[in-house]
Each structure stands twice: as structure tokens, then as C-alpha cells.
Protein backbone atom coordinates (compact mmCIF):
# COMPACT_ATOMS: atom_id res chain seq x y z
CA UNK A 1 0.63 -22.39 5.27
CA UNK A 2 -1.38 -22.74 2.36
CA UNK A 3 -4.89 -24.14 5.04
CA UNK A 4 -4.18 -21.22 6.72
CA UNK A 5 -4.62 -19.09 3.72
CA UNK A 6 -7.28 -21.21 2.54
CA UNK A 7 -9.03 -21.10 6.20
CA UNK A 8 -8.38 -17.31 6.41
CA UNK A 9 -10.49 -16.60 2.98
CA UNK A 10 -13.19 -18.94 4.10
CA UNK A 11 -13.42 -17.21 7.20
CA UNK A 12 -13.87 -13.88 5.49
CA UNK A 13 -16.42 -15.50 3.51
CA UNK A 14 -18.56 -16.42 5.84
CA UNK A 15 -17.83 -13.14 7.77
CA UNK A 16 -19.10 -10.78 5.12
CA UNK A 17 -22.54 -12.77 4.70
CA UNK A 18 -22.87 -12.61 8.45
CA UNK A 19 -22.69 -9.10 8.08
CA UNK A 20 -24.87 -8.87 5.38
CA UNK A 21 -27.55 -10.77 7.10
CA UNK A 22 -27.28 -9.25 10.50
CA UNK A 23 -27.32 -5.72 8.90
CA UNK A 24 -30.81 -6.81 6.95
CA UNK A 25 -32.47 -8.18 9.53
CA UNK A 26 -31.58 -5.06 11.77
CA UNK A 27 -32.45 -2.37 9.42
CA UNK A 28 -35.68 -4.54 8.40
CA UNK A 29 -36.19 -4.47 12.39
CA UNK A 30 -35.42 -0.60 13.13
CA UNK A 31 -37.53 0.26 9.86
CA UNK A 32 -40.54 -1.53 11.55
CA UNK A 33 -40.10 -0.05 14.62
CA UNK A 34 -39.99 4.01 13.14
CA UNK A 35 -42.51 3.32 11.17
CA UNK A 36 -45.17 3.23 13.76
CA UNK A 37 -43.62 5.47 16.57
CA UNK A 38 -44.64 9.02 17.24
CA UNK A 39 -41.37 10.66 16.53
CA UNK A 40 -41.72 13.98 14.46
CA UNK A 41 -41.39 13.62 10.69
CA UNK A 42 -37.67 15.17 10.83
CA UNK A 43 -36.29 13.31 13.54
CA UNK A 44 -37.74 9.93 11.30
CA UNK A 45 -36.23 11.24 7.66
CA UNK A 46 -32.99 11.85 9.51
CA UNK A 47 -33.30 7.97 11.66
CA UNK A 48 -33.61 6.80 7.44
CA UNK A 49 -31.00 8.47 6.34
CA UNK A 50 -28.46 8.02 9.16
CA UNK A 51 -29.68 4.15 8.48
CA UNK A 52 -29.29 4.35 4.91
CA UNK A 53 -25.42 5.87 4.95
CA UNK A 54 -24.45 3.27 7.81
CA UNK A 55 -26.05 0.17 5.57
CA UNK A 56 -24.85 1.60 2.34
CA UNK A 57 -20.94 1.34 3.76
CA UNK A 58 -21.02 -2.12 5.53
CA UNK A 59 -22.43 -3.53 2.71
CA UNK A 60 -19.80 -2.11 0.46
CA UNK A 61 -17.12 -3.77 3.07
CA UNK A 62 -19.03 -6.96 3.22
CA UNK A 63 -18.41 -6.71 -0.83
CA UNK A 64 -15.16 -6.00 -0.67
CA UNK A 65 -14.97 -9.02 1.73
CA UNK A 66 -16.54 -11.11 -0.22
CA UNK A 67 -14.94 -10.56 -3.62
CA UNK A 68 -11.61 -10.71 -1.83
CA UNK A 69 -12.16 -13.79 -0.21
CA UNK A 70 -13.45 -15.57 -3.46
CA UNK A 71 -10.97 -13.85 -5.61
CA UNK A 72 -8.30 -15.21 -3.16
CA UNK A 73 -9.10 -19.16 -3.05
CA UNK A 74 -9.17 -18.80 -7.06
CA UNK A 75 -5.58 -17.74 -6.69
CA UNK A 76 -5.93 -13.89 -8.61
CA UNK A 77 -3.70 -11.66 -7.75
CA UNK A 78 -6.37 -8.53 -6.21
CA UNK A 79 -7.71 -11.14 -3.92
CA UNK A 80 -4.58 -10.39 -0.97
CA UNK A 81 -4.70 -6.77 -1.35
CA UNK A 82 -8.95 -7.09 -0.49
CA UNK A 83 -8.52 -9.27 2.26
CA UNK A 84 -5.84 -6.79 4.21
CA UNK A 85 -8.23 -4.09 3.40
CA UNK A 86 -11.04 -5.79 4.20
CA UNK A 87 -9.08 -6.90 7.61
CA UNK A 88 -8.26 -3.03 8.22
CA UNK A 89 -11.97 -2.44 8.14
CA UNK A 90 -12.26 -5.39 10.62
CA UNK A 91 -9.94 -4.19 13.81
CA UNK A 92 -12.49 -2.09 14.62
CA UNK A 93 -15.39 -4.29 15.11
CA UNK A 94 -13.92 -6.10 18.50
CA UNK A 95 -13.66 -9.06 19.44
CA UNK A 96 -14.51 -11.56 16.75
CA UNK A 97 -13.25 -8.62 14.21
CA UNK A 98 -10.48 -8.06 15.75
CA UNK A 99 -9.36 -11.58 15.66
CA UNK A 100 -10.02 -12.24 12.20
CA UNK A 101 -7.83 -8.61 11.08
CA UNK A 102 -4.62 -10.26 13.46
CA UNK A 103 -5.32 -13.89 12.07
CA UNK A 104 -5.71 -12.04 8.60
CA UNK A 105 -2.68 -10.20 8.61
CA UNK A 106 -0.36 -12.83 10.37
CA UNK A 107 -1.36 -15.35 7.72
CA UNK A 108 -0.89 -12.69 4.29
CA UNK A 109 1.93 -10.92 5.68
CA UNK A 110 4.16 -14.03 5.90
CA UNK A 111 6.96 -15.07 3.13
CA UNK A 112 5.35 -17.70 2.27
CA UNK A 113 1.84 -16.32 1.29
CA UNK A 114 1.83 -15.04 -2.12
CA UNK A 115 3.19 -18.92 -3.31
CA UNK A 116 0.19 -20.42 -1.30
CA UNK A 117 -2.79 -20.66 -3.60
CA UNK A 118 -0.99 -20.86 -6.87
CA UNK A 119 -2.27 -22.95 -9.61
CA UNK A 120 -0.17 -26.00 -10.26
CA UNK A 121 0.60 -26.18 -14.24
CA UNK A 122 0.15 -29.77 -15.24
């Protein structure tokens, strides 16, 4: 149990700086794009701020991910709790998502768990 709980907070690891990356190089993209279009002033400052909300949350659950994950494989106790939420964030983003919340919550909802990570005192 304790590789899956060590697998599950790697994958979350490498899942929040997928998002961060994808969501920089798209908003870098769609930024590029607007820029040069003929759209009307208002329909560009709305595009920016619709794209500024939308960025502004993912990257707060990529955080939340992230901290989570790391907080987790150094055994503290918030890093469980960030990983569920981070994998009820996650069910809606199907397939790969979707996939990570089940293996998430099958893997931290066990008995067995909490024990996994703990430090050994020598």
C-alpha cells in the first residue's frame, strides 16, 4: 500500500505541472492570437478577462496539487486532505482526470492509508 500512496502523490505531482505548463503555453498562445485580430476592443477586454479568471483558478488547483502531493510524500498530516480535494477538482477533467480522482480516492480512502508514509523513529 504504501507505493501506491507514494505512486499516487507522484502522479499528482507531475499532474499539476502538466497543468501548469499546458495552461501557459495556451494562454501565451490565445494572447498572441487576440492581440492582432480585428475583434472590437470590448469583445478583447472581456476574451482577457474571461482568460484571466479561468488561469487564475487552475493555477490555484495545480497549487493545491502540488503542495498536497509534496506535503504527502514528507508524511504531514494536510497533505491527504489536499490530495482528495485536489482529486475532487480532478473528476471533472475526463479521462486522464478522472482516473487519477478514482485511483486517488481508492488509494487514501483505504484503512491502511494514514499508516503509509509515516516516519520510522530510529
Amino acid at each position: 500500500m504504501v507505493n501506491h500512496s507514494r505512486l499516487c502523490a507522484w502522479l499528482h505531482l507531475i499532474s499539476g505541472v502538466a497543468i501548469i505548463v499546458v495552461l501557459s503555453i495556451i494562454l501565451a498562445t490565445a494572447a498572441s492570437q487576440y492581440t492582432s485580430s480585428s475583434l472590437s476592443p470590448y469583445v478583447k477586454s472581456l476574451m482577457g478577462t474571461v482568460g484571466l479568471v479561468v488561469g487564475t483558478a487552475l493555477c490555484i488547483v495545480a497549487g493545491i496539487e502540488l503542495v498536497g502531493a509534496a506535503a504527502f510524500l514528507a508524511s504531514k498530516p494536510i497533505g491527504r486532505p489536499l490530495l482528495m480535494l485536489s482529486a475532487a477538482f480532478h473528476v471533472i477533467n475526463f479521462p486522464i482526470g478522472t482516473a487519477l480522482s478514482v485511483y486517488t480516492f481508492w488509494v487514501l480512502l483505504r484503512a491502511q492509508a494514514p499508516q503509509g508514509l509515516q516516519r520510522r523513529e530510529a
